[in-house]
Protein backbone atom coordinates (compact mmCIF):
# COMPACT_ATOMS: atom_id res chain seq x y z
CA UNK A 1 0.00 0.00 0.00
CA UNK A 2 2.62 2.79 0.94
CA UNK A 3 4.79 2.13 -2.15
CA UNK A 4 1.27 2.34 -4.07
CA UNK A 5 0.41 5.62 -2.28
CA UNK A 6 3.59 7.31 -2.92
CA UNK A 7 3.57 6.61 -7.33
CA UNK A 8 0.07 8.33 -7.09
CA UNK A 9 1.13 10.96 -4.81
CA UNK A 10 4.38 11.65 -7.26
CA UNK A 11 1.50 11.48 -10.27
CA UNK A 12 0.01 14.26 -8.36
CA UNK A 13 3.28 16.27 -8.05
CA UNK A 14 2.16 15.63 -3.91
CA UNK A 15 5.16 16.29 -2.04
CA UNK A 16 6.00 13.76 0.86
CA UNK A 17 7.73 15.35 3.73
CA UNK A 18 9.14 12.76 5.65
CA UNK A 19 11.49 10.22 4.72
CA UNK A 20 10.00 7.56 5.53
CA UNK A 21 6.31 8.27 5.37
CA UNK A 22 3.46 5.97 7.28
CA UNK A 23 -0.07 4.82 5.18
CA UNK A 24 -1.44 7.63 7.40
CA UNK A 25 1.13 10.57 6.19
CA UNK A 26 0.83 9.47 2.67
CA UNK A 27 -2.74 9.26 2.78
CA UNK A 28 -3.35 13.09 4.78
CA UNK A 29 -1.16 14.26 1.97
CA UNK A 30 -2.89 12.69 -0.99
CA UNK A 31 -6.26 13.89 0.54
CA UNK A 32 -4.68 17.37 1.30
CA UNK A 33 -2.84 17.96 -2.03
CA UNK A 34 -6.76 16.98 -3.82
CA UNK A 35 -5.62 13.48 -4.70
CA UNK A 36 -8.89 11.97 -4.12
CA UNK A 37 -11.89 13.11 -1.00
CA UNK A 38 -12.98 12.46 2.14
CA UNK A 39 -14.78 9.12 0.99
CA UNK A 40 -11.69 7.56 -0.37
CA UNK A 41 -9.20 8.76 2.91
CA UNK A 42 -11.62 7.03 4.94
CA UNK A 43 -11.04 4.22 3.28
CA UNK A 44 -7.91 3.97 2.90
CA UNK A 45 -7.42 4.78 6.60
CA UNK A 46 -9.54 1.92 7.81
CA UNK A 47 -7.38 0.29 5.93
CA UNK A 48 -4.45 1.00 8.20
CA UNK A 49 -6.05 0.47 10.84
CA UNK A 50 -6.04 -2.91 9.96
CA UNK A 51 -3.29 -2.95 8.93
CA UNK A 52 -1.78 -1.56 11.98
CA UNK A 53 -3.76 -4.31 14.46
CA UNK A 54 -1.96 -6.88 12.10
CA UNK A 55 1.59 -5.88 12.34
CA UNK A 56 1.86 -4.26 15.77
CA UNK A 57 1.12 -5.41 19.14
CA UNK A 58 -1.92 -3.91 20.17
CA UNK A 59 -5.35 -4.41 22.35
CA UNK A 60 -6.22 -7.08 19.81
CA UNK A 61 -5.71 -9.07 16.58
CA UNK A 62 -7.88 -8.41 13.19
CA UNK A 63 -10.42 -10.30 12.46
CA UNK A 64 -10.83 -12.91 9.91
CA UNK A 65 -13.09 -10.71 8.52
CA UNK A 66 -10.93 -7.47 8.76
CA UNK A 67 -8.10 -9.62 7.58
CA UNK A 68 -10.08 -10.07 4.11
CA UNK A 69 -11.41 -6.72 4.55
CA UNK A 70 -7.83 -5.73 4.33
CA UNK A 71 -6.37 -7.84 1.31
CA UNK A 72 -9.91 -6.97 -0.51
CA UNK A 73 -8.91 -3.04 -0.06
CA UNK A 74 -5.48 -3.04 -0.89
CA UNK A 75 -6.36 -4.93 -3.91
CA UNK A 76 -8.98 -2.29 -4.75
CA UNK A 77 -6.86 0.59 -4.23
CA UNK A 78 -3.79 -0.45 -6.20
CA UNK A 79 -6.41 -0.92 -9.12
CA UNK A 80 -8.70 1.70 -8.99
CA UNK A 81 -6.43 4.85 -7.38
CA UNK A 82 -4.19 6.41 -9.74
């Protein structure tokens, strides 16, 4: 997702500020620099959330359903976000 996020935000001429931007920074920036709207930063944040239960230790793990939920969006995004 993040090395999706950053070819669309350099086809938006978006500039990145940190080095080594999260989902999160990529996606305020994409939203901020009129990559896409609201709708489609909510989205993609959920998204991280996910994404975020999965790979850090938190409160709890995803679900099987927000596991899908996950793969499902990421799939979506890389084919419909340019």
């Amino acid at each position: 997702m993040e090395r999706h996020l950053k070819r669309v935000a350099a086809s938006y001429s978006v500039r990145i500020r940190k080095k080594k931007p999260s989902i999160g920074d990529l996606n305020d920036a994409l939203k901020n620099g009129d990559a896409y709207d609201t709708v489609a930063w909510r989205e993609i944040q959920r998204l991280a959330d996910i994404r975020n239960l999965a790979g850090h230790d938190r409160e709890r793990d995803p679900t099987d359903v927000e596991i899908d939920e996950l793969v499902r969006g990421v799939d979506k995004t890389v084919k419909t976000l340019f």
